[in-house]
Protein backbone atom coordinates (compact mmCIF):
# COMPACT_ATOMS: atom_id res chain seq x y z
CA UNK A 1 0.00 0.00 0.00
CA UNK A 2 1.23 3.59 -1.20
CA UNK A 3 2.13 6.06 1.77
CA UNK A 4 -0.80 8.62 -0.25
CA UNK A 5 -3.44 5.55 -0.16
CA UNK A 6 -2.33 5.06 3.63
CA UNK A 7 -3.19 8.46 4.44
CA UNK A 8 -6.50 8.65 2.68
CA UNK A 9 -7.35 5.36 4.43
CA UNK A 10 -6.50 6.59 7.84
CA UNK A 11 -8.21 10.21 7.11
CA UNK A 12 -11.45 7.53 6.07
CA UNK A 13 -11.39 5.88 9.21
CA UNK A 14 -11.21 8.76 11.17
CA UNK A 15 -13.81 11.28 9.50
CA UNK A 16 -16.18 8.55 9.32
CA UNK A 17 -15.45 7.82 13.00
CA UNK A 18 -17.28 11.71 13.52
CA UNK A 19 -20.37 10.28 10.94
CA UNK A 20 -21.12 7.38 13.01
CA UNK A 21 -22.75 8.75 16.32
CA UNK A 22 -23.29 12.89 15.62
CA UNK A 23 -26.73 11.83 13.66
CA UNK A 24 -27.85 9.78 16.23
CA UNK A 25 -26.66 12.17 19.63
CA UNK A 26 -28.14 14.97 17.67
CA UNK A 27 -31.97 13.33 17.25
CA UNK A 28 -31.76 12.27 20.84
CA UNK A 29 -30.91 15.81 21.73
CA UNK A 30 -34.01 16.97 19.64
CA UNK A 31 -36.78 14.48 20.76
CA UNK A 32 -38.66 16.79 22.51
CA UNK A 33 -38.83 19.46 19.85
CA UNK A 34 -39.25 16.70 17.27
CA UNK A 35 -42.39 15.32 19.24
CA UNK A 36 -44.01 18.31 19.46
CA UNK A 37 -43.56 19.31 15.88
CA UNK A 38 -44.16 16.08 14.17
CA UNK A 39 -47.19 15.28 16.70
CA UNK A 40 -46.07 12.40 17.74
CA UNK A 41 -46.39 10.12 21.26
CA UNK A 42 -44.11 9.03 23.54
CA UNK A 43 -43.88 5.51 21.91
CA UNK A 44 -43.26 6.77 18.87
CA UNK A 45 -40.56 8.47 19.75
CA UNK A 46 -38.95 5.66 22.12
CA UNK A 47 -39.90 3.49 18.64
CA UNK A 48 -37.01 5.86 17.09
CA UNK A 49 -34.11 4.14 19.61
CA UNK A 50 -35.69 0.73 19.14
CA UNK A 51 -35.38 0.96 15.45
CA UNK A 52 -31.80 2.24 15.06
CA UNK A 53 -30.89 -0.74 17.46
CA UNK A 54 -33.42 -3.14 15.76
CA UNK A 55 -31.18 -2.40 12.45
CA UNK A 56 -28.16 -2.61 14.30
CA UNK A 57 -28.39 -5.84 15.09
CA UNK A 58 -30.50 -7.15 12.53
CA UNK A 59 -27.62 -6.02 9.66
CA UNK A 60 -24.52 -6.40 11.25
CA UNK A 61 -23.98 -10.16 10.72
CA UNK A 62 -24.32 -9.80 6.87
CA UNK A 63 -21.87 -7.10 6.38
CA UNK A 64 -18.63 -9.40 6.51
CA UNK A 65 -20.01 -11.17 3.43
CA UNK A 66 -20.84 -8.22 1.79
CA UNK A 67 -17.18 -7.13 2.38
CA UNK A 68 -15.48 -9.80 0.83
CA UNK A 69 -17.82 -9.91 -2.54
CA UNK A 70 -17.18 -5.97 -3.07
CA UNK A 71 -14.31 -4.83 -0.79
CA UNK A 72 -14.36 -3.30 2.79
CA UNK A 73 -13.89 -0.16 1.16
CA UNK A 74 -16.85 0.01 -1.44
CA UNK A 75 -19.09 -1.26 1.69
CA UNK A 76 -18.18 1.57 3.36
CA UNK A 77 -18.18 3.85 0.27
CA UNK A 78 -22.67 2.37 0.23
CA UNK A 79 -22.24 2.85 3.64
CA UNK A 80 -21.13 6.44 4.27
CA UNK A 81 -23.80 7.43 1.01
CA UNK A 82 -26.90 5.89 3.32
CA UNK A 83 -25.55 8.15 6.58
CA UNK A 84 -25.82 11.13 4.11
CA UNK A 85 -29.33 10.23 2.34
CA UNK A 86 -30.86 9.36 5.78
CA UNK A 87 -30.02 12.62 7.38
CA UNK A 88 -31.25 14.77 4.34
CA UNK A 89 -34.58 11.76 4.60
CA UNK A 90 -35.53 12.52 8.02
CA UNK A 91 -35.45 16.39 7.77
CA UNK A 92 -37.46 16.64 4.73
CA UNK A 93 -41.14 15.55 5.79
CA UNK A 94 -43.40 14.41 8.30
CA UNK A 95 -42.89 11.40 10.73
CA UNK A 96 -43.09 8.50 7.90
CA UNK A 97 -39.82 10.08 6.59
CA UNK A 98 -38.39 10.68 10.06
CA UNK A 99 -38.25 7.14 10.72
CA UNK A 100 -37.41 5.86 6.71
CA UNK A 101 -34.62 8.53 7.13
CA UNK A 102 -33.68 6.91 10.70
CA UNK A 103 -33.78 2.89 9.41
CA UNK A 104 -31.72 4.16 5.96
CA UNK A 105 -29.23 5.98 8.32
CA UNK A 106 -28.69 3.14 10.46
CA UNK A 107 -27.90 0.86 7.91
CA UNK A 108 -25.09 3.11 6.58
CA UNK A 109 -23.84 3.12 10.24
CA UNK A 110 -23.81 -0.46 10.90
CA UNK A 111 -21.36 -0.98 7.97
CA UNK A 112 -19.03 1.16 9.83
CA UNK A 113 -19.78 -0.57 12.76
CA UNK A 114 -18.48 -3.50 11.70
CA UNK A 115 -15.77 -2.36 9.69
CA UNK A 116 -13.95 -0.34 11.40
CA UNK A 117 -11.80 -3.20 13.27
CA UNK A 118 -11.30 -5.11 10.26
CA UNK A 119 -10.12 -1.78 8.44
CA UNK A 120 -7.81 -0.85 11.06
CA UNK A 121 -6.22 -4.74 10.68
CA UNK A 122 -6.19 -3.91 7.12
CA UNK A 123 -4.40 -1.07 6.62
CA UNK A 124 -2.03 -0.66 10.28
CA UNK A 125 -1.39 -4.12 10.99
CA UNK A 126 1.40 -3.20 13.39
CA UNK A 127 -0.58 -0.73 15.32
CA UNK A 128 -3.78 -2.12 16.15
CA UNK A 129 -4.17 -0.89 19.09
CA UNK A 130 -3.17 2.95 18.33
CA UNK A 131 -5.63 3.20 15.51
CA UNK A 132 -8.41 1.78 17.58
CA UNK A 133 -8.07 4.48 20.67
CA UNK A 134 -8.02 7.30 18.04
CA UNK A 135 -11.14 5.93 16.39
CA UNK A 136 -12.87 5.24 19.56
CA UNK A 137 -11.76 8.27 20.90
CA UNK A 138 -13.16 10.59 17.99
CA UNK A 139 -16.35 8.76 18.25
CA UNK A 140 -16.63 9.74 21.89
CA UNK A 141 -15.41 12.96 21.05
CA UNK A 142 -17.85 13.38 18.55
CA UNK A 143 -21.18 11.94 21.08
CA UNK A 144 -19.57 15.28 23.45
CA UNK A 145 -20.05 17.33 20.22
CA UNK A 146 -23.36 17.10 19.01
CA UNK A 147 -25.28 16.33 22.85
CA UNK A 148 -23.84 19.68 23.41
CA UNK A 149 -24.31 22.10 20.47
CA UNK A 150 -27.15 20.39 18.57
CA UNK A 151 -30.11 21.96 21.12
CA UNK A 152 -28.67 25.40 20.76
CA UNK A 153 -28.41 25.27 17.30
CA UNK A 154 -31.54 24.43 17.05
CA UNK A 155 -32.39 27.41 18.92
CA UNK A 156 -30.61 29.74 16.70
CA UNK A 157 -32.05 32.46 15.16
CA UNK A 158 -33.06 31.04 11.76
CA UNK A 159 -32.46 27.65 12.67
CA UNK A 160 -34.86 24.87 13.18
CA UNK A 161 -34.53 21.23 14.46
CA UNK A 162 -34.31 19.99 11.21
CA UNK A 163 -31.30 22.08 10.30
CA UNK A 164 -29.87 21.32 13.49
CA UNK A 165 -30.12 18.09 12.96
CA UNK A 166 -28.69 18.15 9.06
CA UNK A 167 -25.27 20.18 10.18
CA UNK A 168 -23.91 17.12 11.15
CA UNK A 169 -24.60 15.27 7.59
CA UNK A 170 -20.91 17.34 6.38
CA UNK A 171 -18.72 15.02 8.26
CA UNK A 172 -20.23 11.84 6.40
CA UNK A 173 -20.53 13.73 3.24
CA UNK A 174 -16.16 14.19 3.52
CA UNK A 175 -16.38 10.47 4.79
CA UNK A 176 -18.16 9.97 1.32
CA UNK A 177 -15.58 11.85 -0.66
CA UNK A 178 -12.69 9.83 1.22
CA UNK A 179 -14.00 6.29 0.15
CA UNK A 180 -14.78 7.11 -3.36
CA UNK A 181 -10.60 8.13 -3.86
CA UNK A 182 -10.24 5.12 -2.37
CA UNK A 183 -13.32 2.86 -4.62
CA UNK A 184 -10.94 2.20 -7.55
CA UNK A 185 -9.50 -1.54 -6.19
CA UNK A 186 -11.51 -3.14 -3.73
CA UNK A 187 -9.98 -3.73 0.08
CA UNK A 188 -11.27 -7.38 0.58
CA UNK A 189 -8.83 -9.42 2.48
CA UNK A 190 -11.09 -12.53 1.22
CA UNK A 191 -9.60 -11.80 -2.15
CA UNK A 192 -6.11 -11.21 -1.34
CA UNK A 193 -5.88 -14.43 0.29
CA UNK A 194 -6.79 -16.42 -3.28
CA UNK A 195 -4.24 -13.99 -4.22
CA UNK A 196 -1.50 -15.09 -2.38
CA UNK A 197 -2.20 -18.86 -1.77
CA UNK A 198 -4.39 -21.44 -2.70
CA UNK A 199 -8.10 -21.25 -3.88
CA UNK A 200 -10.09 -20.73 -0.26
CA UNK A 201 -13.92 -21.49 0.63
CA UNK A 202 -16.09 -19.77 3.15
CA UNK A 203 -16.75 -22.08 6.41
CA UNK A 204 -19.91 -19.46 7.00
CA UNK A 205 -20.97 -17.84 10.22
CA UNK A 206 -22.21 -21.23 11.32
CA UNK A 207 -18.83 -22.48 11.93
CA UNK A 208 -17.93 -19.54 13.83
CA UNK A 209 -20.23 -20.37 16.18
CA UNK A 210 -18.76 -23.20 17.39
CA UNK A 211 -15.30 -21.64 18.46
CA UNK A 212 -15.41 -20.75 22.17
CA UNK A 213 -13.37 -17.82 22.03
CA UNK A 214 -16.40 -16.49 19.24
CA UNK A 215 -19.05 -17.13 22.21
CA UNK A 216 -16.64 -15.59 24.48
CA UNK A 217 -16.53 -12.54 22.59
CA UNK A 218 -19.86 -12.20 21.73
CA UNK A 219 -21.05 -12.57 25.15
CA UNK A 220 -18.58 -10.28 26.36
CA UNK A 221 -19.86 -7.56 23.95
CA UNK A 222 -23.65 -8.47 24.53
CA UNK A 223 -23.32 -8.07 27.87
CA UNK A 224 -20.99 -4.82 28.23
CA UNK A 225 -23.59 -3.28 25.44
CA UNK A 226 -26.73 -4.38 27.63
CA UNK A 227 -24.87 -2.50 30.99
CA UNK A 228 -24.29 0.57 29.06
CA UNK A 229 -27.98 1.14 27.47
CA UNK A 230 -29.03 0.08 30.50
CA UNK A 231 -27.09 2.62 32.65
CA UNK A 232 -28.02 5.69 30.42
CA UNK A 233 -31.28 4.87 30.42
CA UNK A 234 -32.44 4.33 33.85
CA UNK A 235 -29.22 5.50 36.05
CA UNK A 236 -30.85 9.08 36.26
CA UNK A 237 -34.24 7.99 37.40
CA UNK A 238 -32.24 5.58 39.67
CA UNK A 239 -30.24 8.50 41.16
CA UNK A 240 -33.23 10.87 41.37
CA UNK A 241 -35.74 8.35 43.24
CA UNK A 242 -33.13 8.46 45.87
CA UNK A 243 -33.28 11.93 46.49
CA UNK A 244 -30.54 13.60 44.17
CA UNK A 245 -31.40 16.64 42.77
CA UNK A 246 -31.45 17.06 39.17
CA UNK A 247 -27.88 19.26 38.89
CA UNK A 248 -26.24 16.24 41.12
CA UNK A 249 -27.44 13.88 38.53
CA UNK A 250 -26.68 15.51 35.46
CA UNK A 251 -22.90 15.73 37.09
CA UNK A 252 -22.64 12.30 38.53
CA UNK A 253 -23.92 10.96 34.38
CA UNK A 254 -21.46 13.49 33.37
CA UNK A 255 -18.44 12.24 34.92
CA UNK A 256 -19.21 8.66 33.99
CA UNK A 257 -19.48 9.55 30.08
CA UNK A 258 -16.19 11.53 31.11
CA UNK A 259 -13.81 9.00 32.18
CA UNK A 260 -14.97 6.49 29.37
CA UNK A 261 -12.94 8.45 27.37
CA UNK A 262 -9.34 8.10 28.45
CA UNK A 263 -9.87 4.76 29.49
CA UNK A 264 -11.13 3.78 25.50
CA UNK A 265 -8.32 5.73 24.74
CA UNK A 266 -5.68 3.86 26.88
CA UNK A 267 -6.87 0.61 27.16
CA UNK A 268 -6.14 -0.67 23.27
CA UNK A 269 -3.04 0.49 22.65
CA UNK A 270 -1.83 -1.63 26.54
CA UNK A 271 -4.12 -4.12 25.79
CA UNK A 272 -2.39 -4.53 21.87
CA UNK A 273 0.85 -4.53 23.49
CA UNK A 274 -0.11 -7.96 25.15
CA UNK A 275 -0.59 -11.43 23.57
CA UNK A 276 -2.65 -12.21 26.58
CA UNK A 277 -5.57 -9.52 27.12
CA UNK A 278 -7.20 -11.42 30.55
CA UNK A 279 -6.03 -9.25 33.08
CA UNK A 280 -7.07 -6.24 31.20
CA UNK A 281 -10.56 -8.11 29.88
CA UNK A 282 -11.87 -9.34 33.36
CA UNK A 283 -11.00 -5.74 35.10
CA UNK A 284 -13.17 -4.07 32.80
CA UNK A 285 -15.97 -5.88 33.92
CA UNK A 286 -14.87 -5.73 37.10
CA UNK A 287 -15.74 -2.05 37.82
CA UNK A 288 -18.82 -2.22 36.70
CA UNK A 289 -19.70 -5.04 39.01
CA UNK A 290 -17.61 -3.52 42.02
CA UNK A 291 -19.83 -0.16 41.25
CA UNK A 292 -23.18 -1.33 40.71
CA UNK A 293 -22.71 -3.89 44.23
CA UNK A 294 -21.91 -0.45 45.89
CA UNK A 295 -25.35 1.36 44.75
CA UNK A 296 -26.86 -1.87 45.71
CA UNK A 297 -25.43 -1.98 49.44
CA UNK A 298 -25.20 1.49 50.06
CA UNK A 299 -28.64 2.83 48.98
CA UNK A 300 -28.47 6.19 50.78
CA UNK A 301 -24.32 6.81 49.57
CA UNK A 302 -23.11 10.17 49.60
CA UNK A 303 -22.58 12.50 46.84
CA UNK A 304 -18.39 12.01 46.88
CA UNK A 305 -18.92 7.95 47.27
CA UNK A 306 -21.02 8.49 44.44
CA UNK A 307 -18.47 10.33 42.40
CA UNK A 308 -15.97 7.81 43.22
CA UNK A 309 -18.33 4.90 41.77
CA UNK A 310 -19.20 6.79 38.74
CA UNK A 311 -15.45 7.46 38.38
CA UNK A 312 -14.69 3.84 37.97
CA UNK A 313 -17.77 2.69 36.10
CA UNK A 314 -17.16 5.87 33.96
CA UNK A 315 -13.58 3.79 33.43
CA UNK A 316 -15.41 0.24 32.92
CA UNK A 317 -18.05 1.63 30.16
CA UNK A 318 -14.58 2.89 28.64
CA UNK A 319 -12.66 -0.36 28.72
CA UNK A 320 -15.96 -2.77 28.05
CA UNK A 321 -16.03 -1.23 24.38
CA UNK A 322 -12.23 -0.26 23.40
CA UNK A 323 -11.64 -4.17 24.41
CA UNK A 324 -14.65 -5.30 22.41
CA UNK A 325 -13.54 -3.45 19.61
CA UNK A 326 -9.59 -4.79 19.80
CA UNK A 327 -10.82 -8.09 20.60
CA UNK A 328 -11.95 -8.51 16.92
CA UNK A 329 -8.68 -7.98 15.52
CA UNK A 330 -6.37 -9.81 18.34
CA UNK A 331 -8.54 -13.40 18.01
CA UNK A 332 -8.79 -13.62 14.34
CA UNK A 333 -5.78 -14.58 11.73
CA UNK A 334 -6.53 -12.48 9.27
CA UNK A 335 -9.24 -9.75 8.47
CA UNK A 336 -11.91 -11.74 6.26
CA UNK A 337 -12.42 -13.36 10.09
CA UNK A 338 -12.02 -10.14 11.68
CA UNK A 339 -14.74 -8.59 9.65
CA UNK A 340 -17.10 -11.88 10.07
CA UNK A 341 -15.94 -11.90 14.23
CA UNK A 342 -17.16 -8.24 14.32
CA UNK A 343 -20.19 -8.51 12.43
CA UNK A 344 -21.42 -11.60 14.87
CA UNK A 345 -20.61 -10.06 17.93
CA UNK A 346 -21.64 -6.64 17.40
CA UNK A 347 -25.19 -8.03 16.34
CA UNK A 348 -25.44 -9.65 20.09
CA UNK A 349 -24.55 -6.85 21.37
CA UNK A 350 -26.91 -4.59 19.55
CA UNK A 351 -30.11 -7.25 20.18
CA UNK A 352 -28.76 -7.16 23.90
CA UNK A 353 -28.94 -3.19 24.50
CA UNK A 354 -31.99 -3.26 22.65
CA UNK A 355 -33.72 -6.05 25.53
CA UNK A 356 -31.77 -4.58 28.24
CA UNK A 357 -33.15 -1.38 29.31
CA UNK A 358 -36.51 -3.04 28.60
CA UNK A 359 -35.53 -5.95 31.27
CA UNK A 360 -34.54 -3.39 33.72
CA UNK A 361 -37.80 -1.64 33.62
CA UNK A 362 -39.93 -4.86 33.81
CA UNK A 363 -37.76 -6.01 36.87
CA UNK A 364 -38.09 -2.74 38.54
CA UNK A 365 -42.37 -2.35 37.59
CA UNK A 366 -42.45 -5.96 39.35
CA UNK A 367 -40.64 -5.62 42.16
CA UNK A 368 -40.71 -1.55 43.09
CA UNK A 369 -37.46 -1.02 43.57
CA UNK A 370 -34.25 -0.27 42.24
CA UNK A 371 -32.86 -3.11 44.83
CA UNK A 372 -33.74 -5.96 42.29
CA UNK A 373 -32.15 -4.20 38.99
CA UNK A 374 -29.16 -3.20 41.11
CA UNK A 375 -28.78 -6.98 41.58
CA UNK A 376 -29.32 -7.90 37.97
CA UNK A 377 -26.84 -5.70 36.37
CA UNK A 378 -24.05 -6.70 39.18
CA UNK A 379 -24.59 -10.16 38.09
CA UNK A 380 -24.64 -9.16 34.63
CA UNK A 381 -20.65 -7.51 35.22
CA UNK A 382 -20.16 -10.45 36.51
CA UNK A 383 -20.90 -12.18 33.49
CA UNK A 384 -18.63 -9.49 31.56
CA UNK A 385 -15.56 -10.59 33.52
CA UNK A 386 -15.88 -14.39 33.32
CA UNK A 387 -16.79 -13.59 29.31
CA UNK A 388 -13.55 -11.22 28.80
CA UNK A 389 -11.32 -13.91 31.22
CA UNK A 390 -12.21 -16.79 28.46
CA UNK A 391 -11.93 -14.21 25.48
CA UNK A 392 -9.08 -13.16 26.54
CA UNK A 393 -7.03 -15.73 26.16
CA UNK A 394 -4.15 -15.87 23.58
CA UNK A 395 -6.30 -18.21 21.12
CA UNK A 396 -6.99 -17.65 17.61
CA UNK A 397 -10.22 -18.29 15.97
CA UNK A 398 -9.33 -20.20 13.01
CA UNK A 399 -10.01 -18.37 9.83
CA UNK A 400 -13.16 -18.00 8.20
CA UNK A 401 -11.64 -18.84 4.66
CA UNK A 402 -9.89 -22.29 4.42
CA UNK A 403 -7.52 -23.53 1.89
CA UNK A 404 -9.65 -26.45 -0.92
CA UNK A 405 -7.68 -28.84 -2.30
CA UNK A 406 -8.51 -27.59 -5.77
């Protein structure tokens, strides 16, 4: 690979880091407004979440394949184009388009989703975990971004929500520029494997299935995805049915988004360092269980115990991902398996934040209290740790493509 078709690869990978989560932070950021415009319900609205997750989850195992029949980067290239057309969708109309816009927009971001390990493998095989923190990074850097300017903007003189909303379409609009230099020869590692050896055949997602380091690190993403949608969407409530005013809440869920972001930072480039990512795996779940056993024995815990917790489940919700992320690169041989690995586990994880703030809220409706969820997201760190000990292992999944004797 040319040093100039390096660069445009990394500049890819890192503008279309910005495209992933500004459209969706931005329409949470609007929902109100949007309601009351569009005239629409409360369920409709929630149905907004559900679907992007719905898509998540339902695409994501299918994107591998479509990688290796047209190349990671001409994926992307469809990919980045859907991001663009769904935000200019959702702006232009009533509700139907709101939510065509939203389902089109998701599918563009689920190819990145996936991708983006795989691409990383491709292109800086020797630094792994570098490329990941500054991806990761940006993308939390980018969820600070639009939470916090999209609602003024909105309120703008000559601004509305829908071109509040559209503002953030330029990043995947350069994203879409970047992919199309890059278009001419397809990036499929599938390909440059027949290239290089002899003539390969798919052993399909099925056989992936059967590896225990796959389970391992889909359960390990499942279940770090369920904590965090679970946590943003009922930790407030939690926090404020125990007597915290709203200013102590919005700090305390402050700090925790805070200190996700130098610990997805740090963790992949130790944790790529390492042939053996255990240590590093199991703490990450660790703090999350340590932290939610706290709120569950200490009901009434002061403010500063409380910043303390958030401080280290702030750190967990930072790990959980950055390791999910590497994981897909650091248990695969090559990146046809990398992109398949990714696709599987990210669609677990997906379908798992999608049923997990829903759990949480039956639990809690049953029982009355926040006791009982408490309980069921400690055991569900707990899960996390065991899952990231066993995926952590120094193990390859063997490849997805295997040599024929043809």
């Amino acid at each position: 690979m040319t040093n100039k078709k390096r660069f445009l690869l990394g500049a890819g990978i890192l503008v279309t880091a910005l495209s992933m989560r500004m459209p969706i932070t931005a329409s949470g950021a609007l929902t109100g407004i949007v309601r009351a415009d569009l005239q629409m319900s409360a369920a409709q609205a929630g149905l907004l979440t559900t679907l992007v997750v719905l898509v998540f989850a339902g695409v994501s195992p299918f994107v591998g394949g479509l990688s290796d029949r047209f190349g990671m980067n001409r994926v992307l290239l469809g990919g980045c184009a859907l991001i663009v057309c769904g935000q200019v969708l959702r702006v232009t109309g009533g509700w139907q388009l709101l939510f065509l816009g939203t389902g089109v927009l998701a599918f563009g971001i689920t190819t990145a989703n996936v991708l983006m390990p795989p691409l990383v493998r491709y292109g800086f095989p020797r630094a792994v975990g570098l490329w990941t923190s500054a991806y990761l990074s940006l993308m939390n850097f980018a969820n600070s971004i639009a939470s916090g300017l999209t609602l003024p903007l909105a309120g703008r003189s000559g601004w509305s929500w829908r071109s509040a909303m559209l503002v953030w379409a330029v990043f995947g609009l350069v994203a879409l520029v970047i992919w199309l230099l890059l278009a001419k020869k397809p990036m499929a590692a599938q390909r440059s494997l027949q290239a290089s050896g002899p003539a390969r055949r798919s052993r399909g997602g099925r056989s992936l299935l059967k590896e225990p380091v796959v389970r391992a690190v889909m359960v390990f993403m499942g279940f770090q995805s369920m904590i965090f949608y679970s946590f943003i969407t009922w930790m407030p409530t939690l926090l404020l049915d125990r007597g915290l005013d709203s200013g102590q809440v919005g700090l305390l869920v402050f700090l925790f988004q805070f200190w996700s972001i130098p610990a997805s930072f740090v963790t992949p480039i130790l944790a790529g360092r390492m042939a053996d990512q255990r240590l590093l795996a199991g703490l990450s779940g660790f703090f999350y269980a340590a932290g939610f056993g706290l709120l569950f024995l200490l009901p009434g815990a002061p403010m500063p115990l409380l910043i303390g917790i958030m401080f280290f489940m702030g750190l967990s919700s930072g790990m959980t991902i950055s390791m999910a992320m590497l994981l897909f690169n650091v248990r695969t041989p090559d990146v046809a398996t990398a992109a398949r690995l990714s696709g599987l586990a990210q669609s677990a994880g997906y379908l798992m934040a999608g049923i997990g703030p829903v759990a949480i809220g039956g639990v809690y409706d049953r029982f009355g209290s926040w006791q009982w969820p408490l309980l069921f997201l400690t055991a569900a760190a707990v899960v996390v740790v065991v899952a990231g000990y066993l995926a952590g292992r120094d193990r390859l999944v063997a490849p997805v493509y295997e040599a024929t004797d043809e």
